[in-house]
N, C-alpha and C. Protein backbone atom coordinates (compact mmCIF):
# COMPACT_ATOMS: atom_id res chain seq x y z
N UNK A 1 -4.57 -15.75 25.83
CA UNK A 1 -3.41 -15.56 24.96
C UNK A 1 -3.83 -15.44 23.49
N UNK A 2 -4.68 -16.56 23.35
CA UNK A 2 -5.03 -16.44 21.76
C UNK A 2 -5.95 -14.79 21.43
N UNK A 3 -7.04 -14.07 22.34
CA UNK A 3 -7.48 -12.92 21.84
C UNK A 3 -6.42 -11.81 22.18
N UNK A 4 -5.19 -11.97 22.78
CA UNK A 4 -3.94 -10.70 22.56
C UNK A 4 -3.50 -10.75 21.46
N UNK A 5 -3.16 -12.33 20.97
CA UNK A 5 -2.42 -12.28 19.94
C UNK A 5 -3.32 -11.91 18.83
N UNK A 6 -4.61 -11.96 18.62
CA UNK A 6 -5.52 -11.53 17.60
C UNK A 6 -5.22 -10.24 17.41
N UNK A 7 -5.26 -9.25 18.74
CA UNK A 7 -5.56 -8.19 18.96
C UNK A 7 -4.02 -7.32 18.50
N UNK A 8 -3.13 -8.26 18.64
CA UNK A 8 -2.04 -7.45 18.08
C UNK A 8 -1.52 -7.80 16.64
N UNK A 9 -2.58 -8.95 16.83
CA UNK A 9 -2.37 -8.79 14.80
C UNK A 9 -2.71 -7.94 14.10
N UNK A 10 -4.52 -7.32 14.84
CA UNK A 10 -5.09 -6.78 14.03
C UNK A 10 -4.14 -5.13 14.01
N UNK A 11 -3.61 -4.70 15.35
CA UNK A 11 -2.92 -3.58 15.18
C UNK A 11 -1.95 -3.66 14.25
N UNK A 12 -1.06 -4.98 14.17
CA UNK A 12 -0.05 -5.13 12.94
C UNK A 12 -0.66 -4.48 11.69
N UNK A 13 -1.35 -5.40 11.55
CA UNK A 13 -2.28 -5.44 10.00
C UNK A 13 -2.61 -3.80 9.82
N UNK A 14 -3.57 -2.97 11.00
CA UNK A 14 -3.36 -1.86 11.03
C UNK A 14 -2.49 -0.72 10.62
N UNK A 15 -1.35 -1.14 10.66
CA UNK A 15 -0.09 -0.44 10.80
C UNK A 15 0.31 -0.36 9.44
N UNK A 16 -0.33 -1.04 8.83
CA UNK A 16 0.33 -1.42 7.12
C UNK A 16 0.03 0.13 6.47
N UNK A 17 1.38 0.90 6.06
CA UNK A 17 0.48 2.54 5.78
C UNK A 17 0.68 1.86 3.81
N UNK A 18 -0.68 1.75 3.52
CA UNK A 18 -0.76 1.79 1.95
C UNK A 18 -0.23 2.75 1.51
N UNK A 19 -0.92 3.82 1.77
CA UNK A 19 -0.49 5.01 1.27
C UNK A 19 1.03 5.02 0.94
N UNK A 20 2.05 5.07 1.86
CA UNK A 20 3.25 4.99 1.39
C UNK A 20 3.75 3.66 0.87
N UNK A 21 3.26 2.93 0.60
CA UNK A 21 3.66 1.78 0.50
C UNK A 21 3.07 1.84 -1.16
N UNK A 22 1.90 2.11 -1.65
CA UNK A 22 1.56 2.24 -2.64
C UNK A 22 2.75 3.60 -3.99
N UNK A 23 2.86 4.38 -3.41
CA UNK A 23 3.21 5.82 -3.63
C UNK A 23 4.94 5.20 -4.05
N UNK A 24 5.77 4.41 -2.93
CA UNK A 24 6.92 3.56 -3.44
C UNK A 24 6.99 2.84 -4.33
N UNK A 25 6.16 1.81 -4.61
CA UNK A 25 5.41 1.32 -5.44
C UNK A 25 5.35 1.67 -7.28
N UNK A 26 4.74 3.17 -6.97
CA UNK A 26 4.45 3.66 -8.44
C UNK A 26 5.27 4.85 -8.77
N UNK A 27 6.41 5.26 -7.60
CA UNK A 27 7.53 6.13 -7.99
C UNK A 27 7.13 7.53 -7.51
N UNK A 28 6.14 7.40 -6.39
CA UNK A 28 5.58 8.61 -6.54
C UNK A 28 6.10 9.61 -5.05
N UNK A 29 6.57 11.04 -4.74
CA UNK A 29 6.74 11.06 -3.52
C UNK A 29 5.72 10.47 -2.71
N UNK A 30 6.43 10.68 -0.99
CA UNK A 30 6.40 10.09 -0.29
C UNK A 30 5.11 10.87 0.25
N UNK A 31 3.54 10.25 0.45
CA UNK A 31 2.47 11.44 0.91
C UNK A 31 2.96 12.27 1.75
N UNK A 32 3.51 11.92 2.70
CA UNK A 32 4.04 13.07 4.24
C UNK A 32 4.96 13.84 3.90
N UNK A 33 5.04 14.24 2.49
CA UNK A 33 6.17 15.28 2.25
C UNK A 33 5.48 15.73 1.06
N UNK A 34 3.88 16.60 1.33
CA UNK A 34 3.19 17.11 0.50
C UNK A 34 1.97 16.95 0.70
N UNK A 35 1.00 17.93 0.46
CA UNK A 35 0.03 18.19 0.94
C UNK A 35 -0.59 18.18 2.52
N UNK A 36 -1.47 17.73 2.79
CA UNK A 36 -1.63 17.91 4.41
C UNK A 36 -0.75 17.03 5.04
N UNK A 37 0.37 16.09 4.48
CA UNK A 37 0.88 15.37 4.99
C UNK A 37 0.67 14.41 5.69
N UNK A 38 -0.36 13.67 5.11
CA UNK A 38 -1.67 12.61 5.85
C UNK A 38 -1.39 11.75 5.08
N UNK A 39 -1.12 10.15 5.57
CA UNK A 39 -0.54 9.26 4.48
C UNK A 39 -1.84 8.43 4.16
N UNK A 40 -2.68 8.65 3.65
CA UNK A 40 -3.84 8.50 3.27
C UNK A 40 -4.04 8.77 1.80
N UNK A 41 -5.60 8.34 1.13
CA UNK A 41 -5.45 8.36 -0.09
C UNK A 41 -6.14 9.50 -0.62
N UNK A 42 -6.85 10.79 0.16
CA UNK A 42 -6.90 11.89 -0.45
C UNK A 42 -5.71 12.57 -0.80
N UNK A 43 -4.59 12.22 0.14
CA UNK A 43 -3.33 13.29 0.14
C UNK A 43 -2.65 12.58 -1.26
N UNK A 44 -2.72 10.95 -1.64
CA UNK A 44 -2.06 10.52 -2.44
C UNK A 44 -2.58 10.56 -3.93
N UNK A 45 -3.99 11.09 -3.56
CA UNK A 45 -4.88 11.18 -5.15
C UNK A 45 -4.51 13.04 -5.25
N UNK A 46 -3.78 13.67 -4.54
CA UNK A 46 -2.91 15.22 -4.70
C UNK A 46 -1.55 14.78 -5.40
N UNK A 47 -1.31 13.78 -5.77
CA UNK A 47 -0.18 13.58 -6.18
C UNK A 47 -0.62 13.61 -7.96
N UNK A 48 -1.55 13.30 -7.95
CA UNK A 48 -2.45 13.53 -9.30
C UNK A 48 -2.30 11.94 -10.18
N UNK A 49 -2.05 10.74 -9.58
CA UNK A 49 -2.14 9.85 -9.57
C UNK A 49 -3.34 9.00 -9.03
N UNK A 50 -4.50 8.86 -9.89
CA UNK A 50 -5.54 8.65 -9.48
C UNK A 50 -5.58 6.76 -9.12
N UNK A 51 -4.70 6.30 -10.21
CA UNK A 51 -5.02 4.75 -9.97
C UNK A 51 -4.15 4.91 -8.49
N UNK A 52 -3.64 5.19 -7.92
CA UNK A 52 -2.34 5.11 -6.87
C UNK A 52 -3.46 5.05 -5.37
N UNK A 53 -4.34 6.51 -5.58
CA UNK A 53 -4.84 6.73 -4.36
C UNK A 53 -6.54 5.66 -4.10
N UNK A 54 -6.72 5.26 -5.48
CA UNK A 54 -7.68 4.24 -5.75
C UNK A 54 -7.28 2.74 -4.90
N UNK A 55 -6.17 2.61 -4.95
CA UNK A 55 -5.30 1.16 -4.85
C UNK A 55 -4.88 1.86 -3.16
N UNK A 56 -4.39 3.23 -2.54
CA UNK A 56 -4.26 3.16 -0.90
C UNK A 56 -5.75 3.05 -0.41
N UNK A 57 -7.01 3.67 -0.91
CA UNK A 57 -8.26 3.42 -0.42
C UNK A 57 -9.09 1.96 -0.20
N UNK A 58 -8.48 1.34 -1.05
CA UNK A 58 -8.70 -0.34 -1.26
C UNK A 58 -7.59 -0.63 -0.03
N UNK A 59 -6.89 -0.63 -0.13
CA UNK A 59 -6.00 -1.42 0.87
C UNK A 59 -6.39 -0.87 2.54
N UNK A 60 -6.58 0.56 2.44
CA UNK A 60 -6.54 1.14 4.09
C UNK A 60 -8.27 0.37 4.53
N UNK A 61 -9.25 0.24 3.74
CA UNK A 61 -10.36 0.11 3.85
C UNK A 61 -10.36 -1.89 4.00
N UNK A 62 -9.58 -2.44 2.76
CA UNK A 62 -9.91 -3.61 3.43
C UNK A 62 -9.26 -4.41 4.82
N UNK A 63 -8.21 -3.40 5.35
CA UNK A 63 -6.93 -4.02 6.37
C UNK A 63 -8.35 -4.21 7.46
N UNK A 64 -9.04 -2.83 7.52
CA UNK A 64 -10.30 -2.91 8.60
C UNK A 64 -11.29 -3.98 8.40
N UNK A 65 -11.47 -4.08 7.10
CA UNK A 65 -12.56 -5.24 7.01
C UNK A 65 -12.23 -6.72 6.89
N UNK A 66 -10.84 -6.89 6.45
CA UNK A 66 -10.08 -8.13 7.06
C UNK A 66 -9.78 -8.65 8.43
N UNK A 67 -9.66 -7.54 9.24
CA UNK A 67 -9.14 -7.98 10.27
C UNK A 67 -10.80 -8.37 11.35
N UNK A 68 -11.62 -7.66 10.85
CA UNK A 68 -12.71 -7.88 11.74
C UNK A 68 -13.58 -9.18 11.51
N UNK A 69 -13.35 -9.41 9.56
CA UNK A 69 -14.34 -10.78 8.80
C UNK A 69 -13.81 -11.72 9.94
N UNK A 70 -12.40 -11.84 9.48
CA UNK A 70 -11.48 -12.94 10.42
C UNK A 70 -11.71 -13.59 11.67
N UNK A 71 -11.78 -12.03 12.55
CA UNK A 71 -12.10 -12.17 14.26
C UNK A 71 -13.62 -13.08 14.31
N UNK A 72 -14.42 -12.58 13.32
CA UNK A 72 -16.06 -12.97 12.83
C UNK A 72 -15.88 -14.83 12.97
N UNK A 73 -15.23 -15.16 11.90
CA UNK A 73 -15.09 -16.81 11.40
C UNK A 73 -14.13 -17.21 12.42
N UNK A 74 -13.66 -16.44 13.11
CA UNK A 74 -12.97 -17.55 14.01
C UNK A 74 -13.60 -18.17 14.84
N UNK A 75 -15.11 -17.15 15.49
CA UNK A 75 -15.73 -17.77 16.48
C UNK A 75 -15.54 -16.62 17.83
N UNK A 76 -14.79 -15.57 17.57
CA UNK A 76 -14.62 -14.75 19.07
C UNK A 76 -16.01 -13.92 19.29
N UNK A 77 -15.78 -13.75 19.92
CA UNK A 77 -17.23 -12.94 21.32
C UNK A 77 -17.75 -11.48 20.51
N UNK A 78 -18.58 -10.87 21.01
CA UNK A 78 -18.85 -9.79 20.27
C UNK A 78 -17.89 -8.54 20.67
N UNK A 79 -17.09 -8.82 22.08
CA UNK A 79 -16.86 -7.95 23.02
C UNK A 79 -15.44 -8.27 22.10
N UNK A 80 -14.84 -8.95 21.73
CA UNK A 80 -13.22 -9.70 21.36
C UNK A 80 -13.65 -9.02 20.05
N UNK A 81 -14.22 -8.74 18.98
CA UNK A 81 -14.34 -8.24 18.23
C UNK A 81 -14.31 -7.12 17.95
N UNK A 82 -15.25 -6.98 18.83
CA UNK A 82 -15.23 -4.88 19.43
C UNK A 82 -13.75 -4.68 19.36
N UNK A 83 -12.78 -5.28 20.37
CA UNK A 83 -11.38 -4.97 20.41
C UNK A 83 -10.57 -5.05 19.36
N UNK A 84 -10.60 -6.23 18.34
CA UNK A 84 -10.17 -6.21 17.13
C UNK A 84 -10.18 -5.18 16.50
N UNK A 85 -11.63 -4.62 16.08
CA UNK A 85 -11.71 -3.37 15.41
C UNK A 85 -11.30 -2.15 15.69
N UNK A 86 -11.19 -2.03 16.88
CA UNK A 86 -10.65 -1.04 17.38
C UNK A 86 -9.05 -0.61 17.37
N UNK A 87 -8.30 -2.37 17.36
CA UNK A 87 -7.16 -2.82 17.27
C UNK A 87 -6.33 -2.05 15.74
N UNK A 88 -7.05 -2.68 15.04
CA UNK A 88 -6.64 -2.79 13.29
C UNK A 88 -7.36 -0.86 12.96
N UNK A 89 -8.11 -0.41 13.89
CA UNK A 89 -8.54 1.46 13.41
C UNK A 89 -6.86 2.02 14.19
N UNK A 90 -6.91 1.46 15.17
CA UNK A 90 -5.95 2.48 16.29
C UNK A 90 -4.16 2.06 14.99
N UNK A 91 -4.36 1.13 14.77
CA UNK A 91 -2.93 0.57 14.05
C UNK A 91 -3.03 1.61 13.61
N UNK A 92 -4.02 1.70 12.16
CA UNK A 92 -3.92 2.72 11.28
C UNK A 92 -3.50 4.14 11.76
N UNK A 93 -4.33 4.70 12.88
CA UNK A 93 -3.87 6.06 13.28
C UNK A 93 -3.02 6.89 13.71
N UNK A 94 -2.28 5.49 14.47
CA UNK A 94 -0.64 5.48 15.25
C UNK A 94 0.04 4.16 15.11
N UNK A 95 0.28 3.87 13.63
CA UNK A 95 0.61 2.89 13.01
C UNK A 95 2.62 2.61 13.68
N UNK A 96 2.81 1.37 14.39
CA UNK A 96 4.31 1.31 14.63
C UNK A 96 5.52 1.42 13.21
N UNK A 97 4.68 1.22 12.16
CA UNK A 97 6.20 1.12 11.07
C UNK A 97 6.38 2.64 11.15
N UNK A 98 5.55 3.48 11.03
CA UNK A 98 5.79 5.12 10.79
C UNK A 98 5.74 6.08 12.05
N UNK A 99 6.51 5.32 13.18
CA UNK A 99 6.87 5.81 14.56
C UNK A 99 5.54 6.72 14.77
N UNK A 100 4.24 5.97 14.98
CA UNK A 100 2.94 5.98 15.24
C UNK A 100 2.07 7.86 14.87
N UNK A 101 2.80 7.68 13.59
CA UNK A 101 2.07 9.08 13.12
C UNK A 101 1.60 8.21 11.26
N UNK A 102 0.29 8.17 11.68
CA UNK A 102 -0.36 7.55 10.96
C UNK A 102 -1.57 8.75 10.28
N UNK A 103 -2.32 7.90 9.27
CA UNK A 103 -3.58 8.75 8.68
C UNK A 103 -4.53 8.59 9.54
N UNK A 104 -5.94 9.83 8.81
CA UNK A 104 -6.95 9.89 9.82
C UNK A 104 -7.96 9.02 9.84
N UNK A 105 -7.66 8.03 9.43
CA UNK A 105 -8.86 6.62 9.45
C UNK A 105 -9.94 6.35 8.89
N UNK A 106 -10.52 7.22 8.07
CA UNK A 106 -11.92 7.15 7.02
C UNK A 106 -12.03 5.78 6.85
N UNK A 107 -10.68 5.44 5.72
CA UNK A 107 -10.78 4.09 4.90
C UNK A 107 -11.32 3.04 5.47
N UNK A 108 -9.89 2.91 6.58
CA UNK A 108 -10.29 1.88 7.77
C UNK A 108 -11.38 1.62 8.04
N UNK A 109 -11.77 3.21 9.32
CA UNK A 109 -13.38 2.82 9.62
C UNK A 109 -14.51 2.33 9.01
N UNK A 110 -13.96 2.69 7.46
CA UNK A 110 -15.18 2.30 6.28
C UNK A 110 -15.09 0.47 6.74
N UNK A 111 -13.90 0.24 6.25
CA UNK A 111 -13.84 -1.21 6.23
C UNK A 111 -14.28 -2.30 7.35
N UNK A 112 -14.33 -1.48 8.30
CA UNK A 112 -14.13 -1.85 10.28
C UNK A 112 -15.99 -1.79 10.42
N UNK A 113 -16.47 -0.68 9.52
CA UNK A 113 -18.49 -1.05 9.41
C UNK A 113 -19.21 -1.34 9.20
N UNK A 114 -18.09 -1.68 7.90
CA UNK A 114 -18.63 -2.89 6.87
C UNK A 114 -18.80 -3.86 7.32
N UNK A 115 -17.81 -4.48 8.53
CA UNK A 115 -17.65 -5.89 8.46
C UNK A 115 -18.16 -6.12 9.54
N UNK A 116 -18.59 -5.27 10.24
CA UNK A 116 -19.38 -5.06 11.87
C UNK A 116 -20.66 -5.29 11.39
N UNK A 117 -21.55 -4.17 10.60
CA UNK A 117 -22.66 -4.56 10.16
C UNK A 117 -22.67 -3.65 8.75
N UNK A 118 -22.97 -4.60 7.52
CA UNK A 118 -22.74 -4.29 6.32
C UNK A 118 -23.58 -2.96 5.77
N UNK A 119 -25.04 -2.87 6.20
CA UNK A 119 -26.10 -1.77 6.50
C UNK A 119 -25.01 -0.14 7.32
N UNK A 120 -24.54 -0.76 8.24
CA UNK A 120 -24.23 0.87 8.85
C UNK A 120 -23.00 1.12 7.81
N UNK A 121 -22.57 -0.03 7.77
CA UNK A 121 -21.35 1.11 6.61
C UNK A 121 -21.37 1.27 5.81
N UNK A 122 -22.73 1.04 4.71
CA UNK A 122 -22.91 1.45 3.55
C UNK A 122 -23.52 2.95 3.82
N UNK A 123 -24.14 2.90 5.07
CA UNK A 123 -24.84 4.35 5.42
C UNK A 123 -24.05 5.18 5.83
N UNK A 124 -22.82 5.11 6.37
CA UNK A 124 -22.28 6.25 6.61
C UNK A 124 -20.92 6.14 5.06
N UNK A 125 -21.08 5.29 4.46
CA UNK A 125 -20.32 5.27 3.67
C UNK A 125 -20.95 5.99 2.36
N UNK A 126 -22.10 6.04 2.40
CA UNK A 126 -23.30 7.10 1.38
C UNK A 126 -23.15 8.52 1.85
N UNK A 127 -23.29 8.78 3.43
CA UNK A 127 -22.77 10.14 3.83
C UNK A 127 -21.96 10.49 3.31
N UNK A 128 -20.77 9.78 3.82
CA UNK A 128 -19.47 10.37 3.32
C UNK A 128 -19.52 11.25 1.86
N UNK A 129 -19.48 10.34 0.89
CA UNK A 129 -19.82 9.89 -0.82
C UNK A 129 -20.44 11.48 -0.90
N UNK A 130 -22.08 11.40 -0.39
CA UNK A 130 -22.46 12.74 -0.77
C UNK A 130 -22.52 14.14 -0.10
N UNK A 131 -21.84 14.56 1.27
CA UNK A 131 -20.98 15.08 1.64
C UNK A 131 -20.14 15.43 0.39
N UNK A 132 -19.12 14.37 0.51
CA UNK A 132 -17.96 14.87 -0.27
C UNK A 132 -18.19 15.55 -1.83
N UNK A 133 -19.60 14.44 -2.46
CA UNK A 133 -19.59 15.25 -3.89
C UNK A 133 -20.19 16.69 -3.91
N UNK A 134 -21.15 16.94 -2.88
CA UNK A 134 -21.55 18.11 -2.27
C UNK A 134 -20.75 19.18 -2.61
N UNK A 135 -19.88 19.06 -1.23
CA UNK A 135 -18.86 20.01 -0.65
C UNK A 135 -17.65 20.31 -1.68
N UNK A 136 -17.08 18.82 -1.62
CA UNK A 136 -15.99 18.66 -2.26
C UNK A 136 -14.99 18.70 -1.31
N UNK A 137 -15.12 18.60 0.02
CA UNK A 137 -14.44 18.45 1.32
C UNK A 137 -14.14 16.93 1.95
N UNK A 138 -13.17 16.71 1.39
CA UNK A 138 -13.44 15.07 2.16
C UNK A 138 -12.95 14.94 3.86
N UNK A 139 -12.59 16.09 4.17
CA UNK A 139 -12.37 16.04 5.73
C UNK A 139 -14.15 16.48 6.10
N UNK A 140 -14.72 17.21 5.71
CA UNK A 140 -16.24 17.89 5.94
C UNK A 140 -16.88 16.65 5.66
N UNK A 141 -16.98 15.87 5.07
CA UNK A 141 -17.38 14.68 4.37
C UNK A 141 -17.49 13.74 6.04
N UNK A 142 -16.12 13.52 5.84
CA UNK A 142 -15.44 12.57 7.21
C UNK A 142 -15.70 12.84 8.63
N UNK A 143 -16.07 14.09 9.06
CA UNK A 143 -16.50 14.48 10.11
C UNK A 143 -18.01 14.36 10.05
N UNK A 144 -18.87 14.54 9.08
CA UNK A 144 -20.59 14.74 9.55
C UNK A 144 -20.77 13.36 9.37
N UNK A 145 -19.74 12.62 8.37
CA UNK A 145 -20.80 10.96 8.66
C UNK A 145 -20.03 10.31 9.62
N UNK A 146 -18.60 10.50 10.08
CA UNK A 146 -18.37 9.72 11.69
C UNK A 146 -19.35 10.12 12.61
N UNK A 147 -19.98 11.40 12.64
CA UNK A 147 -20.85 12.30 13.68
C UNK A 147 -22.22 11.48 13.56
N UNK A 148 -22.31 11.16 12.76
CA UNK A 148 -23.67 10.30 11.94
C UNK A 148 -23.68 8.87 12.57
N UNK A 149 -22.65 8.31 12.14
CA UNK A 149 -22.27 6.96 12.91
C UNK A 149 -22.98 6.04 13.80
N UNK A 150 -22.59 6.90 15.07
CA UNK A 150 -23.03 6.55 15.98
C UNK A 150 -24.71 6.20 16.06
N UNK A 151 -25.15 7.21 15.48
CA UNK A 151 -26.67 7.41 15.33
C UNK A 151 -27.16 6.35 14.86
N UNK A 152 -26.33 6.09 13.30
CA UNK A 152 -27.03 5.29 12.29
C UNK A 152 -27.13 3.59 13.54
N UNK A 153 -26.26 3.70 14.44
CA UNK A 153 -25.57 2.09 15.15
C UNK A 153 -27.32 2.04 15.82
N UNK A 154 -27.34 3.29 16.76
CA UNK A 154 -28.58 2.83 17.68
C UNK A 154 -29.88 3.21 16.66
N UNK A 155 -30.07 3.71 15.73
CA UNK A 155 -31.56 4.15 15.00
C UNK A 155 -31.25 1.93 14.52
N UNK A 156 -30.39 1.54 14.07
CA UNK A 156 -30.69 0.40 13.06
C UNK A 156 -30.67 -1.25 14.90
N UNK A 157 -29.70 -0.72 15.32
CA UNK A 157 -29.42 -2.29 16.44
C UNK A 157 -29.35 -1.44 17.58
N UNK A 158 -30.24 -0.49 18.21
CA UNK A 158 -30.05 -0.52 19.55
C UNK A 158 -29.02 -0.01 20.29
N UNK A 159 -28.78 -0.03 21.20
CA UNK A 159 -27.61 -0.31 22.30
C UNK A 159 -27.16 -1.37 22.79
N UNK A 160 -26.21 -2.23 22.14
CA UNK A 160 -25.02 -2.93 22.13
C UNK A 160 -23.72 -2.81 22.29
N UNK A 161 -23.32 -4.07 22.49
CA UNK A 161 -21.65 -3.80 22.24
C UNK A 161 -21.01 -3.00 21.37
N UNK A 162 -21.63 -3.04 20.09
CA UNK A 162 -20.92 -2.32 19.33
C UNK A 162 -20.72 -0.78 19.02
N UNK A 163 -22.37 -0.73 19.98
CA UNK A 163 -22.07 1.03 19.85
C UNK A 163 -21.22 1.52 20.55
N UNK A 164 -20.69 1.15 21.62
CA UNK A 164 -19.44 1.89 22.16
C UNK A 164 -18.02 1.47 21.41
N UNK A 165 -17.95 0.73 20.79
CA UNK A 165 -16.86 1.08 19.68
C UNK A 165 -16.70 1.68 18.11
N UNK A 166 -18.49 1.96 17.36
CA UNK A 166 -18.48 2.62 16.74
C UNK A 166 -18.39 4.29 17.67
N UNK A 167 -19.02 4.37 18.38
CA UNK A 167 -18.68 5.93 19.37
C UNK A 167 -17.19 6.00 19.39
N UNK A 168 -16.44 4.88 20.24
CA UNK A 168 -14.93 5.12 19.73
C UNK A 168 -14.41 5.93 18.61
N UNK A 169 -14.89 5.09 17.56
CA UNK A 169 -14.20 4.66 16.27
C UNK A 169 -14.40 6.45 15.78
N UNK A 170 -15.95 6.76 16.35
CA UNK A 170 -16.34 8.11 15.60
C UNK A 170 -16.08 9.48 16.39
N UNK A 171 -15.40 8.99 17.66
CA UNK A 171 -14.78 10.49 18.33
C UNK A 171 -13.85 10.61 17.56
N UNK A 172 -12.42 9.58 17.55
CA UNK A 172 -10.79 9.17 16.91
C UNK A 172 -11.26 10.08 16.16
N UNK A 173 -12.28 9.81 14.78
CA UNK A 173 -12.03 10.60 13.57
C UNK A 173 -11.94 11.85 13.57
N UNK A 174 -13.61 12.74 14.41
CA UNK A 174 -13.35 13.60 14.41
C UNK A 174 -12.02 14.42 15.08
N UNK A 175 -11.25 13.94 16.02
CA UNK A 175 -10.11 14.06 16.95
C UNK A 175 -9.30 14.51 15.87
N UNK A 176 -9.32 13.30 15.13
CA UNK A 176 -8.21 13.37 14.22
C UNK A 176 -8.37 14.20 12.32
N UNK A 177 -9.88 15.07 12.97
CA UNK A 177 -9.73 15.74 12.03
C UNK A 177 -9.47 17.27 12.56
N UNK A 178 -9.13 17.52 13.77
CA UNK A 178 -9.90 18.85 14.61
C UNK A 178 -9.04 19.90 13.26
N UNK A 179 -7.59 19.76 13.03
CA UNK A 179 -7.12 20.61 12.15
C UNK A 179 -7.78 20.93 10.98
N UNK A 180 -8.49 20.08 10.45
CA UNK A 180 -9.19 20.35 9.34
C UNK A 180 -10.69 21.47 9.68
N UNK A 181 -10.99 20.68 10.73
CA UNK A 181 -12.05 21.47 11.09
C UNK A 181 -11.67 23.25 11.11
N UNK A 182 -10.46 23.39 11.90
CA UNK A 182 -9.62 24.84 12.34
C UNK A 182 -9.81 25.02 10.46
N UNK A 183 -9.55 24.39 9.73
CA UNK A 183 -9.17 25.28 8.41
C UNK A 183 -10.30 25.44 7.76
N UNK A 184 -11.20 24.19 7.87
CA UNK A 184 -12.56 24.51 7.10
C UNK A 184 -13.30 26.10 7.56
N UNK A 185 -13.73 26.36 8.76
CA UNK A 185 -13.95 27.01 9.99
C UNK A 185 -13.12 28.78 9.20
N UNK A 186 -11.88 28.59 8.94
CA UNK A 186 -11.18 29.91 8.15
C UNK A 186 -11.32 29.62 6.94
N UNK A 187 -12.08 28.90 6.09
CA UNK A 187 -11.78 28.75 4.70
C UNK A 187 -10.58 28.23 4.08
N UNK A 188 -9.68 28.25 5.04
CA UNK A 188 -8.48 27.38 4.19
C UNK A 188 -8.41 25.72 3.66
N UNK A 189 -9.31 24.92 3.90
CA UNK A 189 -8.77 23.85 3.29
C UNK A 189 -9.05 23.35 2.14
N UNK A 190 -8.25 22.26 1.84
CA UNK A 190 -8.01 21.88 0.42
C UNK A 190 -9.36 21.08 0.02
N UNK A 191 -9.61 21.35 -1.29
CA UNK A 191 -10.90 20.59 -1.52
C UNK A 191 -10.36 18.94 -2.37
N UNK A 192 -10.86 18.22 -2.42
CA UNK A 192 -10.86 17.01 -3.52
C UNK A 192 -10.09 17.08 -4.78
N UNK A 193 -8.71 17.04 -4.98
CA UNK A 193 -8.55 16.76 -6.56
C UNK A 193 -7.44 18.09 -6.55
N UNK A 194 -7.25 18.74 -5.46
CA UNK A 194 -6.30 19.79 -5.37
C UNK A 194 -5.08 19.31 -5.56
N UNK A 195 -4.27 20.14 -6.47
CA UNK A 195 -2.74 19.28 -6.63
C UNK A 195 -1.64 19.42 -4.86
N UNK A 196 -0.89 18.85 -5.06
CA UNK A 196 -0.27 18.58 -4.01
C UNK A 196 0.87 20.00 -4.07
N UNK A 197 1.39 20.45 -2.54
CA UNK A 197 2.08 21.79 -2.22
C UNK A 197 2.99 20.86 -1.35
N UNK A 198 4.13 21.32 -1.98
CA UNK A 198 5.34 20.53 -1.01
C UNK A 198 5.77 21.67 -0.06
């Protein structure tokens, strides 16, 4: 009883969409009614409100790394943890307050690798970073270091528990980027810092 109820905290906690919650907050529309319509904090830094999408990236990133420190100090299993994280990523993606159409999970996962092992998520969290200053694609960004992920889990600890929930964690993303991929692929998508198209 006690690791369900963890497990549906951490989806609660998950579910928390910053993004709109921030964006109400500072008066700003609503992300899902502008730009890719991703309630996330690239779509909310298109609003051209930079402290706004600074403050949803902090929040979507620590809900993941809260909910996993927690599961950590309580004392649960590596396997009860695995589920946590997975718990508090899946909230985010098909979050219940926003009738489970949620963002594509970067933040989260950032926060969810951090707190798994502090090494892999600074490494795919460096991908990301230079990817993105690269490109200037933060979906292109988000796809080669989830793709990376996995790698970085078994090149640093092997095959463990955890690599089958960073593998999870790093299909979801790309899954949940395939549209971006379709636009990168035609040249259509939006780069970093693009104003928002209602």
């Amino acid at each position: 009883m006690q690791t369900l109820l963890a497990i549906l905290a951490a989806y609660l906690l998950g579910s928390l969409p910053f993004a709109v919650i921030v964006s109400k907050a500072f008066g700003l529309a609503d992300p899902r009614t502008f730009g890719s319509g991703n309630p996330g904090a690239t779509n909310v830094l298109r609003s051209g409100n930079k402290k706004a999408a600074l403050l949803t990236l902090l929040g979507d990133a620590l809900k993941g790394w809260v909910a996993v420190f927690i599961a950590q100090q309580l004392g649960f299993g590596d396997k009860v943890i695995g589920l946590i994280a997975l718990a508090v990523f899946l909230g985010h993606l098909y979050p219940v307050f926003l009738k489970f159409k949620g963002g594509k999970g970067v933040a989260t996962a950032a926060g969810v690798l951090i707190a798994l092992s502090p090494l892999l998520g600074l490494a795919v969290l460096g991908t990301w970073l230079l990817v993105a200053y690269v490109s200037r694609y933060s979906s292109l960004a988000a796809v080669i270091a989830a793709a990376l992920a996995p790698v970085y889990q078994v090149l640093m600890a092997g095959g463990n528990s955890q690599t089958l929930v960073v593998g999870l964690i790093a299909m979801a993303l790309v899954g949940k980027h395939w549209q971006n991929i379709q636009r990168l692929m035609a040249g259509q998508e939006s780069k970093i810092g693009s104003k928002k198209k209602t």
